[in-house]
Structure formats: structure tokens, C-alpha cells
Protein backbone atom coordinates (compact mmCIF):
# COMPACT_ATOMS: atom_id res chain seq x y z
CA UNK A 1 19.00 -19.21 30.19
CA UNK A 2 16.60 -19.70 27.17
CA UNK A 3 13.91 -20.94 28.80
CA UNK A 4 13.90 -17.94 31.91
CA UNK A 5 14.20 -16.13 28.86
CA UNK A 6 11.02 -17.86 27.20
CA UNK A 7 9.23 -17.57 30.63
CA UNK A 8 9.79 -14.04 30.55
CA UNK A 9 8.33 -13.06 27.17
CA UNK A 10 5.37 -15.48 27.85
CA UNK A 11 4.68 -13.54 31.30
CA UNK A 12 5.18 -10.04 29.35
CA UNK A 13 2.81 -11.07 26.88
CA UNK A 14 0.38 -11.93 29.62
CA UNK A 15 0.88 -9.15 31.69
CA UNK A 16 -0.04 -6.83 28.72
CA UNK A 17 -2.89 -8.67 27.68
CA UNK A 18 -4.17 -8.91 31.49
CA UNK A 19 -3.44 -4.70 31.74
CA UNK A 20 -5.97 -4.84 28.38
CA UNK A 21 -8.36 -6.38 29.58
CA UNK A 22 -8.67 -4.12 32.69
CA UNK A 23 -8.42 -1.08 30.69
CA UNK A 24 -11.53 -2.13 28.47
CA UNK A 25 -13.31 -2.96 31.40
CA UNK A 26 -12.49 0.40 32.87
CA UNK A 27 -12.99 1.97 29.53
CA UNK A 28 -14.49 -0.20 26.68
CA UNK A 29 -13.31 0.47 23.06
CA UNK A 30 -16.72 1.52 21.30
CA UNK A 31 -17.22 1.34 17.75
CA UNK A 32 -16.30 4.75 15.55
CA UNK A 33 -19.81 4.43 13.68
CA UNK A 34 -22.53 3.32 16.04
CA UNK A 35 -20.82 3.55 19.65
CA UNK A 36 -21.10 -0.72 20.45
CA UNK A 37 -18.61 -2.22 22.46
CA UNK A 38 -15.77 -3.67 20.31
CA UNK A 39 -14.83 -7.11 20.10
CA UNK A 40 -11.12 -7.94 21.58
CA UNK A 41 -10.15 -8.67 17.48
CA UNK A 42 -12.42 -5.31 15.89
CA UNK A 43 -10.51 -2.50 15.02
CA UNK A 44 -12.50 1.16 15.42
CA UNK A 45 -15.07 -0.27 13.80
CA UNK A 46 -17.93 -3.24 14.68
CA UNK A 47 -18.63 -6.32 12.64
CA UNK A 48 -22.33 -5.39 12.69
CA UNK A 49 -21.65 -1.68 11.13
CA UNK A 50 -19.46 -3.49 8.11
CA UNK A 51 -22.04 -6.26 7.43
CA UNK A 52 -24.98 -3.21 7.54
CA UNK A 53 -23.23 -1.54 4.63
CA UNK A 54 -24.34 -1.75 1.20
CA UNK A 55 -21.31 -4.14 -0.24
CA UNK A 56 -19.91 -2.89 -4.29
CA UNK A 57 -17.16 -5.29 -4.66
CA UNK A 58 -18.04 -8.65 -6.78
CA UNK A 59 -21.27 -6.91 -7.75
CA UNK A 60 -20.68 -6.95 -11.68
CA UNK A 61 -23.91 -4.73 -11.85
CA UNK A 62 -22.61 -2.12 -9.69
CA UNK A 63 -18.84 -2.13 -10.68
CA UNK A 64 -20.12 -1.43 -14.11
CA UNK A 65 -21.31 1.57 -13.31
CA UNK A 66 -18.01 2.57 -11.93
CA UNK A 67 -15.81 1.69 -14.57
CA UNK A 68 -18.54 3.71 -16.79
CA UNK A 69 -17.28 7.21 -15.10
CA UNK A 70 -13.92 6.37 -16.84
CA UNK A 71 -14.72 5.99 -20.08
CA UNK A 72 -13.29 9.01 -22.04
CA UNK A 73 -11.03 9.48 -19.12
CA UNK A 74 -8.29 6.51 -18.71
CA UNK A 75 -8.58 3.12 -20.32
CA UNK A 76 -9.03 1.35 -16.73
CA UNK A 77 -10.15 -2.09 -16.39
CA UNK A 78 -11.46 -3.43 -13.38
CA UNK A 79 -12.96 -0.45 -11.29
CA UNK A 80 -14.42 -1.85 -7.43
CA UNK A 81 -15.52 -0.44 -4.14
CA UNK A 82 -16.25 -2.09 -1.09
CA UNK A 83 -18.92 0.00 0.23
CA UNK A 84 -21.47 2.48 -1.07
CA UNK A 85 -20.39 6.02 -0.06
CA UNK A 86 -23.66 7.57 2.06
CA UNK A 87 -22.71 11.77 2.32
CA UNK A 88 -23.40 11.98 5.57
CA UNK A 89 -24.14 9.05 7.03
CA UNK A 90 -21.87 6.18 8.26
CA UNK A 91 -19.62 5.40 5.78
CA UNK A 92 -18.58 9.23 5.51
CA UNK A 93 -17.80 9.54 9.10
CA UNK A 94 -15.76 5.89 9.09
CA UNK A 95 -13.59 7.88 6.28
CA UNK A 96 -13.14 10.76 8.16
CA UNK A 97 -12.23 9.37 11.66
CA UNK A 98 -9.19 7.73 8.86
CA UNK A 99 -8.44 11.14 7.25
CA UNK A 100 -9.12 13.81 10.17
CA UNK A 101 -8.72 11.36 13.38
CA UNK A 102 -5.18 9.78 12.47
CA UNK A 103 -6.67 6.34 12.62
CA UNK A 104 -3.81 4.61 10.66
CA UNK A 105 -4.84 1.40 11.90
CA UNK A 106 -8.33 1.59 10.73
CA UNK A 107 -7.53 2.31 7.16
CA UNK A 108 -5.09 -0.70 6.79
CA UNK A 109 -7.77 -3.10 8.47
CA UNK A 110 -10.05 -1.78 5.47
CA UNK A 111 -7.13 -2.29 3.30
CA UNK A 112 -7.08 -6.22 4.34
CA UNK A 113 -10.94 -6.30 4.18
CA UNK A 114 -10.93 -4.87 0.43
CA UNK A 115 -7.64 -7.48 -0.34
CA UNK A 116 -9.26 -10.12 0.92
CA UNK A 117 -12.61 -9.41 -0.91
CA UNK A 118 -10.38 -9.08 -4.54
CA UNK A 119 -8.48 -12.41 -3.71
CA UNK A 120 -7.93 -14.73 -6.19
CA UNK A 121 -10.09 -12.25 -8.29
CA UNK A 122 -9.04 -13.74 -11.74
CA UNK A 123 -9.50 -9.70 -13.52
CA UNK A 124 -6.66 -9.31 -11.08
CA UNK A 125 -4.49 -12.44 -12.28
CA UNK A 126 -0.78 -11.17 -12.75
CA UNK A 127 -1.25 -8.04 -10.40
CA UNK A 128 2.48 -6.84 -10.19
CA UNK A 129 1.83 -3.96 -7.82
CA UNK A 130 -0.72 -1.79 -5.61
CA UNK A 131 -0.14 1.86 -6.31
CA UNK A 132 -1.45 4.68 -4.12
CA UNK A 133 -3.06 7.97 -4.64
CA UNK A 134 0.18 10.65 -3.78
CA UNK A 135 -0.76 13.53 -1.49
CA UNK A 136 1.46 16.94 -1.84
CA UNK A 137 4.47 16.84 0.15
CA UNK A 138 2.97 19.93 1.97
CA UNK A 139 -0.11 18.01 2.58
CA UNK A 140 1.03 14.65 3.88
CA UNK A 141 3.28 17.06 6.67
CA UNK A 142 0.14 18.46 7.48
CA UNK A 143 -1.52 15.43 7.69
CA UNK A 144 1.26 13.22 8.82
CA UNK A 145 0.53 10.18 6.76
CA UNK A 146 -1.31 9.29 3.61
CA UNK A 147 -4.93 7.17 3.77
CA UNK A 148 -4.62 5.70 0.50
CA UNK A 149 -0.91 4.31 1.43
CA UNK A 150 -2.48 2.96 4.75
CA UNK A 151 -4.49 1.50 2.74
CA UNK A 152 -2.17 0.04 0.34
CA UNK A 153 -0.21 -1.60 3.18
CA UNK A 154 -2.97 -3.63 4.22
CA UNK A 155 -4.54 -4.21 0.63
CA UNK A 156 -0.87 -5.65 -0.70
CA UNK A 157 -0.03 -8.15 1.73
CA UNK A 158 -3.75 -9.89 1.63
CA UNK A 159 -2.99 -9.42 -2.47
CA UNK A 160 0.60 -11.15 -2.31
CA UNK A 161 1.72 -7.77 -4.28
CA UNK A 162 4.35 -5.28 -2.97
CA UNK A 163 3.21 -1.75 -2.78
CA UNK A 164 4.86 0.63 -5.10
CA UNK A 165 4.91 4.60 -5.00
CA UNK A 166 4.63 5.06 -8.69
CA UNK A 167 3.05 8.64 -9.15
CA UNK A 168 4.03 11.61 -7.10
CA UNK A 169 1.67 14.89 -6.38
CA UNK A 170 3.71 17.84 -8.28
CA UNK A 171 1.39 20.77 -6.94
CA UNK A 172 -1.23 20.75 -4.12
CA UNK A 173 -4.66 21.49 -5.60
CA UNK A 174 -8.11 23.42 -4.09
CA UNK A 175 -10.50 20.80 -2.56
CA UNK A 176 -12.84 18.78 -5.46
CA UNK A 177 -15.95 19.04 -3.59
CA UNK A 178 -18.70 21.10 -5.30
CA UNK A 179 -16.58 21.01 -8.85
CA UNK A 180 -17.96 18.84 -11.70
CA UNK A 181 -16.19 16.32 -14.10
CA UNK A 182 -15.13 19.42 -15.91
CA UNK A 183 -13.89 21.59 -13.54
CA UNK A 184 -12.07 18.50 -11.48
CA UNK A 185 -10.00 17.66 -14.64
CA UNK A 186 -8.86 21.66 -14.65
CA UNK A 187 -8.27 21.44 -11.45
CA UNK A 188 -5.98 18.14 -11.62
CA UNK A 189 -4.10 19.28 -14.54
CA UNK A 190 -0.52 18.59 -14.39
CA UNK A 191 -1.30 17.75 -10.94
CA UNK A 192 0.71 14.21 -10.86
CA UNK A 193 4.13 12.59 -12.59
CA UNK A 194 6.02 9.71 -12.31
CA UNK A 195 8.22 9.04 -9.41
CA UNK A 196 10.39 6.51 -11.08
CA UNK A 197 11.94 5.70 -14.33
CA UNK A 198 9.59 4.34 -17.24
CA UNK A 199 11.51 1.00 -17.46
CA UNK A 200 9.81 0.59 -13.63
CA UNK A 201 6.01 0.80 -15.07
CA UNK A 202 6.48 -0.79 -18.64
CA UNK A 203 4.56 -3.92 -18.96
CA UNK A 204 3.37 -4.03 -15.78
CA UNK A 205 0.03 -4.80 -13.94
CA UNK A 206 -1.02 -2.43 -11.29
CA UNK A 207 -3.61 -1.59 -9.17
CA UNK A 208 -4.61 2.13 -7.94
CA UNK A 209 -5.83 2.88 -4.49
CA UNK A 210 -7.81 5.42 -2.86
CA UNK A 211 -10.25 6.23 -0.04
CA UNK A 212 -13.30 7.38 -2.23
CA UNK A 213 -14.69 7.17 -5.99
CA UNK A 214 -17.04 10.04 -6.86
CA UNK A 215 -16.39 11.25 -10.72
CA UNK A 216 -13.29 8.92 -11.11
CA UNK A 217 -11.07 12.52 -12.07
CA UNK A 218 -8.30 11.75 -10.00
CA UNK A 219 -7.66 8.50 -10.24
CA UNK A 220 -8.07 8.97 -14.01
CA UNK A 221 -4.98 11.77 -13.71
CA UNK A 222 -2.84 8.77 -12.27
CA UNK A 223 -3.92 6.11 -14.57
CA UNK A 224 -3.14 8.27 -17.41
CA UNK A 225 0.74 8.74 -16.00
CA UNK A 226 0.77 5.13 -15.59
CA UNK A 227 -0.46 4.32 -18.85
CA UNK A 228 1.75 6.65 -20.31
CA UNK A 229 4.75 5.11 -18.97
CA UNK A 230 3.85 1.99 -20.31
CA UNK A 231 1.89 -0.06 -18.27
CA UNK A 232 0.20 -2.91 -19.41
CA UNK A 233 -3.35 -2.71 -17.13
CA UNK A 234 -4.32 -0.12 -14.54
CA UNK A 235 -7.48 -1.41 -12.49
CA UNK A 236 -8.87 0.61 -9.36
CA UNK A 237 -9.60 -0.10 -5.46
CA UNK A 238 -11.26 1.95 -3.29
CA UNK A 239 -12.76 1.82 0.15
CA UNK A 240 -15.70 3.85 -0.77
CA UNK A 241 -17.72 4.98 -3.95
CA UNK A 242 -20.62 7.56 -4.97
CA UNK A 243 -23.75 6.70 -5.56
């Protein structure tokens, strides 16, 4: 009986991999960005497309400049991208096929490609947990999922690190766009709070995720909750950053 039953999950297997390979033969998965056929392996995206884009993480020159947009803000440590955010161009509409086109999938395969690009980063030694950017309950309906805990979920695993929803969103704020570091902070005030007790931050090592880096405001507003609960280091992730 186990081995019909063996035989049976081998020839389901192959059946479904058969029906997708007719189906992209019939209609080929293209890539998001550029429109190339995708290998079997890509997800929405082409190797070709991630290689063209300018790389930020390892780059000590360029994560410098990063962590620079915090000072005054949150006493972050490590700060890292893994690509340079073009407005407009190719990187933008990657994010927004995540944010606006529901591709779930997409945003964790970036997750693994940032986690595998930070490990055995020794800034990151001790990491305890990966902690995404909240969205407002209201929001996240609307949306029906978060991109910075898509991300999380494939950043963790490549990280070893469980991911942990520290920080929750206590009141949905007007878009950021077009404000400056000034009027972003107004805007994010009393925007975020702790989702757990203190005694689950104190001491700890984490690591905050989100989709883009332009003045480093929000992602500031959580670091500072974090920090004020008692965690030991906050460092910061994202998929994209500013120029």
C-alpha cells in the first residue's frame, strides 16, 4: 500500500509539473521589470534585471550614508539596502507590482535575496529577531497583507532568526510623499507602540524591515519604541533606498 501510495504522489508531482510546462509554453511567465521570459526557478522578476541594479548592501561607502539620515533620529546601527531606489524607473515599479499587484511571493523572494546578502554579516552577530514595519489595521484590510512582513518571512529564515511583530500602527497616517524630514516626523507622531510587554524587547538584538529608505522617519518612529523598551541594538533592512 505504501509504495501505490509513493507511486501516486510521484505521478501527481509529475503531472503538475508536465501541466506547467504546457502552460508556459502556451503562456510564458515574463519578467515584472523588463518583459523576458522567466526561468522555471525566477520569481516575477529576471536574474538579468537583479544583477542590472545598482547593489547597496556590503557597500560600507554607501551604507554610511544611510545610517547618516538617522543620526539625531534613533541610535541605529547597521542601516543596508539592497538596491538603489530609481523614482520611476525599475526598481519603483518592482516595489509596486509587491505593494499594488498582491505579489506576496515576490516580496519574500527579495526577503531571501536581502537574508542571504546579510548572512553571516558579523554587525549582525547575535540577531535575536527580524521586526517589521506595522501597517494600520484599516490599511492591511485594505491591502490584504503587509510588504514589509512578506518580507520578513523570507529575510528570517535565510537569517536563522524568527520574525517577531514587535511594534503595532496606533493611527493610520496621510501618505509621506512630498513631506520633508520635518513634516514626516509630525506626521508619524504617536503613530506606533509596542505590541508586547517590555520584558519581550529588553536586551535584545533586532532587526527592522521595510520596503523603502528615503529620510529614515519611519523606521526611526519604530526604533525609538524599540529602544525605549529596552532593546539592546536596532539595525535596519530594506529592499530599496533613496538616492
Amino acid at each position: 500500500m505504501l509504495v501505490h501510495q509513493e507511486t501516486a504522489l510521484t505521478m501527481t508531482r509529475w503531472s503538475r509539473t508536465a501541466a506547467g510546462a504546457v502552460l508556459d509554453l502556451i503562456y510564458p511567465r515574463l519578467c515584472l521589470v523588463c518583459g523576458a521570459p522567466l526561468r522555471p526557478d525566477a520569481v516575477a522578476v529576471c536574474g538579468s534585471c537583479h544583477e542590472r541594479w545598482t547593489k547597496l548592501v556590503g557597500d560600507r561607502a554607501l551604507e554610511a550614508e544611510l545610517e547618516s539620515r538617522f543620526v539625531g533620529q534613533a541610535p541605529v546601527g547597521r542601516v543596508t539596502a539592497l538596491y538603489r531606489f530609481d523614482r520611476g524607473g525599475q526598481v519603483q515599479r518592482l516595489l509596486h507590482g509587491i505593494k499594488y499587484g498582491g505579489r506576496t511571493a515576490l516580496a519574500r523572494d527579495l526577503g531571501r535575496r536581502l537574508g542571504a546578502a546579510l548572512l553571516g554579516d558579523a554587525e549582525l552577530a547575535g540577531l535575536s529577531a527580524v521586526v517589521p514595519v506595522p501597517l494600520h489595521p484599516a490599511k492591511r484590510i485594505e491591502r490584504g497583507f503587509n510588504q514589509s512582513e512578506q518580507l520578513a518571512l523570507g529575510l528570517a529564515p535565510a537569517l536563522g532568526v524568527p520574525v517577531a511583530d514587535l511594534i503595532r500602527r496606533t493611527r493610520h497616517t496621510p501618505s509621506q510623499t512630498g513631506l520633508d524630514i520635518d513634516g514626516r516626523r509630525r506626521n508619524l507622531a504617536d503613530a506606533f507602540a509596542l505590541a508586547v510587554p517590555p520584558e519581550t524587547v529588553r536586551d535584545r538584538s533586532l532587526l527592522l524591515v521595510d520596503d523603502v529608505l528615503t529620510t529614515g522617519a519611519t523606521l526611526a518612529a519604530c526604533a525609538r519604541i524599540l529602544f525605549a523598551a529596552g532593546a539592546e541594538s536596532v539595525a535596519i533592512a530594506t529592499v530599496a533606498a533613496t538616492g
